[in-house]
Protein backbone atom coordinates (compact mmCIF):
# COMPACT_ATOMS: atom_id res chain seq x y z
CA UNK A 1 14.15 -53.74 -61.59
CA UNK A 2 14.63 -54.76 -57.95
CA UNK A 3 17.08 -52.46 -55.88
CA UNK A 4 19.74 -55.17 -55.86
CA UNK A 5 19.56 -55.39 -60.06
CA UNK A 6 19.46 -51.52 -60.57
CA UNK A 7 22.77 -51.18 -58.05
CA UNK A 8 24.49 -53.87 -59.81
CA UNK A 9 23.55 -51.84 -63.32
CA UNK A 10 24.49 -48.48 -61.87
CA UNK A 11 28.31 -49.35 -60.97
CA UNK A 12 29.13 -52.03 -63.39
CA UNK A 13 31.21 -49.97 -65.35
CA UNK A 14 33.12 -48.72 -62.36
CA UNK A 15 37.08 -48.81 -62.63
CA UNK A 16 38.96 -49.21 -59.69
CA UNK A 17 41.83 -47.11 -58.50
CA UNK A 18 45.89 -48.01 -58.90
CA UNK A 19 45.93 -46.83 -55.34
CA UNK A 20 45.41 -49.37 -52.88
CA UNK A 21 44.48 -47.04 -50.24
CA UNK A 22 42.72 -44.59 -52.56
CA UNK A 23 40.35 -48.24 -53.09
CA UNK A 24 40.04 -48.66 -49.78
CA UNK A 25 38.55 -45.83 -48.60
CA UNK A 26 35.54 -45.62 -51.87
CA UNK A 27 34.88 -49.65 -50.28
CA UNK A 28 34.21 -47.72 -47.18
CA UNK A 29 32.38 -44.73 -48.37
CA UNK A 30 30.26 -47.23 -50.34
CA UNK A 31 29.91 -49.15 -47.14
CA UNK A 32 28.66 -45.91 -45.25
CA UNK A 33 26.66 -44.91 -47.99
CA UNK A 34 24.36 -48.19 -47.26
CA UNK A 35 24.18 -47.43 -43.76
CA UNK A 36 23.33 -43.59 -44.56
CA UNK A 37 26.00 -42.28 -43.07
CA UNK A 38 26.59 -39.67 -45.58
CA UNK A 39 28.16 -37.58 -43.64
CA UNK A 40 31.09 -40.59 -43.25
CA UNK A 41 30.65 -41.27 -46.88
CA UNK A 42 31.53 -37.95 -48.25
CA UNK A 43 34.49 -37.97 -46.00
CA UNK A 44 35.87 -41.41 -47.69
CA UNK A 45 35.42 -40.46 -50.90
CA UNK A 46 36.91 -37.02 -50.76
CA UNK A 47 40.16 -39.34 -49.04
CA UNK A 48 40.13 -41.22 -52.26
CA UNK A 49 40.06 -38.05 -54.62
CA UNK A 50 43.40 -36.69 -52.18
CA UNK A 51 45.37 -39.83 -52.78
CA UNK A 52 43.89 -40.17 -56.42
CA UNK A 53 42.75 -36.60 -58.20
CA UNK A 54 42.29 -39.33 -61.71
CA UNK A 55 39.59 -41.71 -59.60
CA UNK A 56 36.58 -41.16 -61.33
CA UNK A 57 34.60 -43.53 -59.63
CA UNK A 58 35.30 -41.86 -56.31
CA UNK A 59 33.79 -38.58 -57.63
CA UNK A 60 31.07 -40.25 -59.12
CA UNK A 61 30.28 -41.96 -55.62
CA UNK A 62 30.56 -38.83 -53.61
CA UNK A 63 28.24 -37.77 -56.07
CA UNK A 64 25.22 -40.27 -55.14
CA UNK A 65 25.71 -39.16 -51.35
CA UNK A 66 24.99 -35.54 -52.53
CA UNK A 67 21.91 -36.81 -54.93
CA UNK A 68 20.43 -38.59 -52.26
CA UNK A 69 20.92 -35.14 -49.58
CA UNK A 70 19.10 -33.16 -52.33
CA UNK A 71 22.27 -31.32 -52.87
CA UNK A 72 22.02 -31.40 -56.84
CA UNK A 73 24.47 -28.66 -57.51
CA UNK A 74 26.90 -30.53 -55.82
CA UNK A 75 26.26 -33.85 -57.33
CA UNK A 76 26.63 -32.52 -61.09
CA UNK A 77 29.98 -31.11 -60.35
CA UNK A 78 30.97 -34.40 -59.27
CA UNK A 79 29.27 -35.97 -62.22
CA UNK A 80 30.94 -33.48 -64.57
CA UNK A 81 34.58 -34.46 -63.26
CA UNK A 82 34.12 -37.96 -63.24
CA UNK A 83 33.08 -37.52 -66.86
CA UNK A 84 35.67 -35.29 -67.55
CA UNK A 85 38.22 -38.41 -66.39
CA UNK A 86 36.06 -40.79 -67.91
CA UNK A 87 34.01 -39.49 -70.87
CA UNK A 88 32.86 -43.19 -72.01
CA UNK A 89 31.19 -43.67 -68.07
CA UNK A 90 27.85 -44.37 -69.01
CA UNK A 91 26.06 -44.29 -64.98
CA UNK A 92 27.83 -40.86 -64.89
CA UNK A 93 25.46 -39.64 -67.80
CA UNK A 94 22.96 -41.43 -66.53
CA UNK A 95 22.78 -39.98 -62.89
CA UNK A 96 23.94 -36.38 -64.00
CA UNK A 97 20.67 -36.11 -65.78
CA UNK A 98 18.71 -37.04 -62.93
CA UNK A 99 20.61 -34.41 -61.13
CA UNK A 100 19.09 -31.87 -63.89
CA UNK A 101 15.60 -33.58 -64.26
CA UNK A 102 15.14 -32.64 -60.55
CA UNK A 103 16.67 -28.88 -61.39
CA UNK A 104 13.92 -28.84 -64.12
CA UNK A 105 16.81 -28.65 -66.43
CA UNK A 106 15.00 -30.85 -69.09
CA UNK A 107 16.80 -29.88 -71.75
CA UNK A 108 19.94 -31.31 -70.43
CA UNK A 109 18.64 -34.37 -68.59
CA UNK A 110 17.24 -35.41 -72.30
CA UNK A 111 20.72 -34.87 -73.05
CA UNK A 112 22.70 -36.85 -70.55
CA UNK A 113 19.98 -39.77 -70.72
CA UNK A 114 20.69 -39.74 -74.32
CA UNK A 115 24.26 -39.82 -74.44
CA UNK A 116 23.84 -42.68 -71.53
CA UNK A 117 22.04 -44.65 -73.72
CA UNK A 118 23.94 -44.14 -76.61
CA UNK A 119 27.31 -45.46 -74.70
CA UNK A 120 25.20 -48.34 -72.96
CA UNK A 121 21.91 -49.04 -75.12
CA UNK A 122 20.90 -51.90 -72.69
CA UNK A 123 20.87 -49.09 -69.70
CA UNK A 124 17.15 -49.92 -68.71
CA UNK A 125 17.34 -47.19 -66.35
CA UNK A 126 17.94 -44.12 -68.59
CA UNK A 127 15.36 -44.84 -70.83
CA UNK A 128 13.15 -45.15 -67.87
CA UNK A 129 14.24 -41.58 -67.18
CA UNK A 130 14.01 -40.25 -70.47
CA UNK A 131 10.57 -41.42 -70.81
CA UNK A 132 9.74 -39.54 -67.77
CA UNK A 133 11.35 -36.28 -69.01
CA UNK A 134 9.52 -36.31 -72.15
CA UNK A 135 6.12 -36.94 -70.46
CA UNK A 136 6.67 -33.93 -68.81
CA UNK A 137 7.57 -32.43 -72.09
CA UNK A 138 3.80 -33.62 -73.61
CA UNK A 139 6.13 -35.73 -75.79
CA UNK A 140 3.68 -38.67 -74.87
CA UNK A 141 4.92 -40.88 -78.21
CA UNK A 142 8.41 -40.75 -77.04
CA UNK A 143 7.56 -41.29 -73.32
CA UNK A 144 5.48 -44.47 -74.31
CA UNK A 145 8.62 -45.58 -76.51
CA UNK A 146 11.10 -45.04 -73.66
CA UNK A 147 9.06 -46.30 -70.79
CA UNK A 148 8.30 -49.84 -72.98
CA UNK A 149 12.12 -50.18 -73.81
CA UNK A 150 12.85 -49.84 -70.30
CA UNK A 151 10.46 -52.80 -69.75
CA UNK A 152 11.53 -54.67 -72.64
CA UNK A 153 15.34 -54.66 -71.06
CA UNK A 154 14.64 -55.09 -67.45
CA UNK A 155 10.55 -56.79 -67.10
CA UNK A 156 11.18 -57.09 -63.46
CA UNK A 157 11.71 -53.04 -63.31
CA UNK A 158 8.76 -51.89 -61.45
CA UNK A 159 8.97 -48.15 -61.82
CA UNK A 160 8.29 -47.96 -65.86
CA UNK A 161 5.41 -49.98 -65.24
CA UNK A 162 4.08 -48.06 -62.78
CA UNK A 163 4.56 -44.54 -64.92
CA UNK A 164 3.79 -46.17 -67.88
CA UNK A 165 0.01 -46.86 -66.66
CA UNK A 166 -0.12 -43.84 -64.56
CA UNK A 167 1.44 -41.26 -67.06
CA UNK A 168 0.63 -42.28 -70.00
CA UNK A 169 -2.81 -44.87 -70.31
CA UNK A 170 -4.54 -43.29 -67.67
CA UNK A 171 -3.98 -39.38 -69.07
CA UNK A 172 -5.01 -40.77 -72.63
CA UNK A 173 -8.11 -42.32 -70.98
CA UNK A 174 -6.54 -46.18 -72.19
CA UNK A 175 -7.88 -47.35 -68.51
CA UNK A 176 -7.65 -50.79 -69.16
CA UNK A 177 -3.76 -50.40 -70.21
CA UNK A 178 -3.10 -48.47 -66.68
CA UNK A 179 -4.66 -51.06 -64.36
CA UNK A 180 -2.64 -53.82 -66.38
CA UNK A 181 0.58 -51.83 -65.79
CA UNK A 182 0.00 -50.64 -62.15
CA UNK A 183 -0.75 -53.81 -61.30
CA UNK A 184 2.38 -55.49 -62.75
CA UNK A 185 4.31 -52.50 -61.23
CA UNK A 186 2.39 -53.43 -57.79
CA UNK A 187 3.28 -57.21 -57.74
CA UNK A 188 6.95 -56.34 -59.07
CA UNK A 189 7.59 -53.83 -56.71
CA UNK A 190 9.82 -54.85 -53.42
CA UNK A 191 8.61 -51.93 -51.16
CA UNK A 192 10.36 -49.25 -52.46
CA UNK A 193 9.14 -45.47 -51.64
CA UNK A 194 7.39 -45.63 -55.55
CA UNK A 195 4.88 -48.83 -53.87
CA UNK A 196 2.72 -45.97 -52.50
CA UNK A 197 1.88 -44.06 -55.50
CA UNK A 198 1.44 -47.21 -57.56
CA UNK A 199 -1.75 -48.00 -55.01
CA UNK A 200 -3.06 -44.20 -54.90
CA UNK A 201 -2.21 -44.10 -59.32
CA UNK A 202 -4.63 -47.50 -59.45
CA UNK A 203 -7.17 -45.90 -56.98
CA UNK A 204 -7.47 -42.87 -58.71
CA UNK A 205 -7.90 -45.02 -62.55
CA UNK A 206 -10.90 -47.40 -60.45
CA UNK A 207 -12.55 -44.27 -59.19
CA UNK A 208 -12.76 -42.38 -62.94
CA UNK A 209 -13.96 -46.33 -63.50
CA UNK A 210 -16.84 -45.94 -61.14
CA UNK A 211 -15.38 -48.75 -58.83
CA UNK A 212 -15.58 -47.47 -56.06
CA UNK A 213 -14.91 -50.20 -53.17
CA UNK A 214 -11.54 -50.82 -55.00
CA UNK A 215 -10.68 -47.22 -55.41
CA UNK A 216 -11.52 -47.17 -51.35
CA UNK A 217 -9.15 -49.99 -50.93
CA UNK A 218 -5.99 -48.48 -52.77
CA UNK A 219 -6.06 -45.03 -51.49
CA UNK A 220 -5.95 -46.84 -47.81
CA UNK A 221 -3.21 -49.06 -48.98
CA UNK A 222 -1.02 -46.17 -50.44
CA UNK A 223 -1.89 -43.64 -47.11
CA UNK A 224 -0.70 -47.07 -44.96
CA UNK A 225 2.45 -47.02 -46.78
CA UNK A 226 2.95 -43.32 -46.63
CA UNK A 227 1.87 -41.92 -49.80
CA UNK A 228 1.44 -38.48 -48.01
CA UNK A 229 4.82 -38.74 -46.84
CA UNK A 230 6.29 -39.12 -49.74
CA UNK A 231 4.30 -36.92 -51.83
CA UNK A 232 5.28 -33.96 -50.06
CA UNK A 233 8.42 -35.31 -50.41
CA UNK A 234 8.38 -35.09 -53.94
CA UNK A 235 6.91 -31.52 -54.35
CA UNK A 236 8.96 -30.61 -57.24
CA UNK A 237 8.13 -33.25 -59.44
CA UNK A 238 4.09 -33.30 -58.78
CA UNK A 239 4.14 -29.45 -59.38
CA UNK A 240 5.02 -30.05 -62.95
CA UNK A 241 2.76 -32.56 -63.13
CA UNK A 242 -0.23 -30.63 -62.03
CA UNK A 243 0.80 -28.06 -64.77
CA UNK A 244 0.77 -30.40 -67.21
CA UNK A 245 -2.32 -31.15 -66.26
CA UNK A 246 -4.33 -28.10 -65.43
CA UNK A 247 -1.80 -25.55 -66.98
């Protein structure tokens, strides 16, 4: 899914406010959010909430500005109220059990992807997420069923793909499956921070191959593109990874 498709999937259910002004300022926190001013987004939205305490979109935005700080806490509450005003908002589900996945809350991130889907079955996105959770869960039938519905509704979706191959084919020694997947999940992906570990994922399945001048070539590509960076970055989710793995 490019960034453009997953946006438009993530706020298509969106209602807008009776309140003129109440609208205006969410158009503006969802400009600022673009720009990353997050500090000027949070300060639109919570205008919105004071001249509309019903606007569940408006929580639900403010919410995304606190995902993206790492401020997860925060970002369910939002997600909570917005559900609480809207209980049929799909995206709401959908991003509140991201908000838990990253918690390690798995039990409830199963949860919220769930109900997500079951209000929006076409939600590409939460299955996606699912799958991940129950990867993580050694669930690997479930993860495999979740990550190909994901790429069944949205083939240009990079990100199943890439976890898919890495996850999945490459733990279960199906080596042939991974390289097919990471390298669909290389050629559909737009340069998004997941790019990276696509290259290092197929450099690590060549090297167990005994290819080693290909192996050489990915791990350069993914430390070019910062795979270092961003692995670091996401210490919480590698962690559980690793004790998958090694226990």
């Amino acid at each position: 899914m490019t960034e453009t498709t997953q946006n438009e999937t993530l706020t298509q259910d969106l209602k807008e406010s009776t309140n003129p002004a109440a609208q205006e300022h969410y158009e503006r926190a969802d400009e600022l959010f673009d720009q990353d001013d997050f500090d000027g987004a949070i300060a639109e939205c919570t205008k919105a909430i004071e001249l509309d305490a019903n606007y569940a979109a408006a929580y639900y935005q403010r919410s995304r500005v606190y995902y993206r700080l790492g401020d997860y806490s925060r970002a369910i509450a939002d997600l909570s109220e917005a559900i609480r005003l809207d209980p049929e908002y799909a995206v709401a589900y959908h991003e509140r059990g991201g908000a838990y996945f990253n918690l390690d809350d798995n039990e409830r991130a199963i949860a919220d992807f769930s109900k997500a889907i079951r209000l929006n079955p076409e939600l590409a996105v939460a299955h996606y997420m699912r799958g991940r959770v129950y990867y993580y869960l050694d669930d690997d039938e479930r993860a495999i069923a979740d990550l190909s519905e994901a790429i069944r509704l949205d083939p240009k979706m990079a990100p199943p793909r890439g976890n898919r191959g890495f996850l999945v084919h490459y733990m279960r020694d199906d080596f042939a499956l991974a390289i097919a997947d990471l390298d669909e999940a290389i050629k559909l992906d737009l340069g998004t921070t997941d790019l990276c570990c696509f290259y290092y994922n197929r450099g690590l399945v060549h090297e167990i191959m005994g290819d080693a001048a290909k192996a050489k070539a990915d791990f350069a590509k993914a430390k070019k593109l910062g795979y270092y960076k961003e692995l670091r970055r996401k210490t919480g989710v590698w962690k559980a990874l690793l004790w998958k793995l090694f226990g």
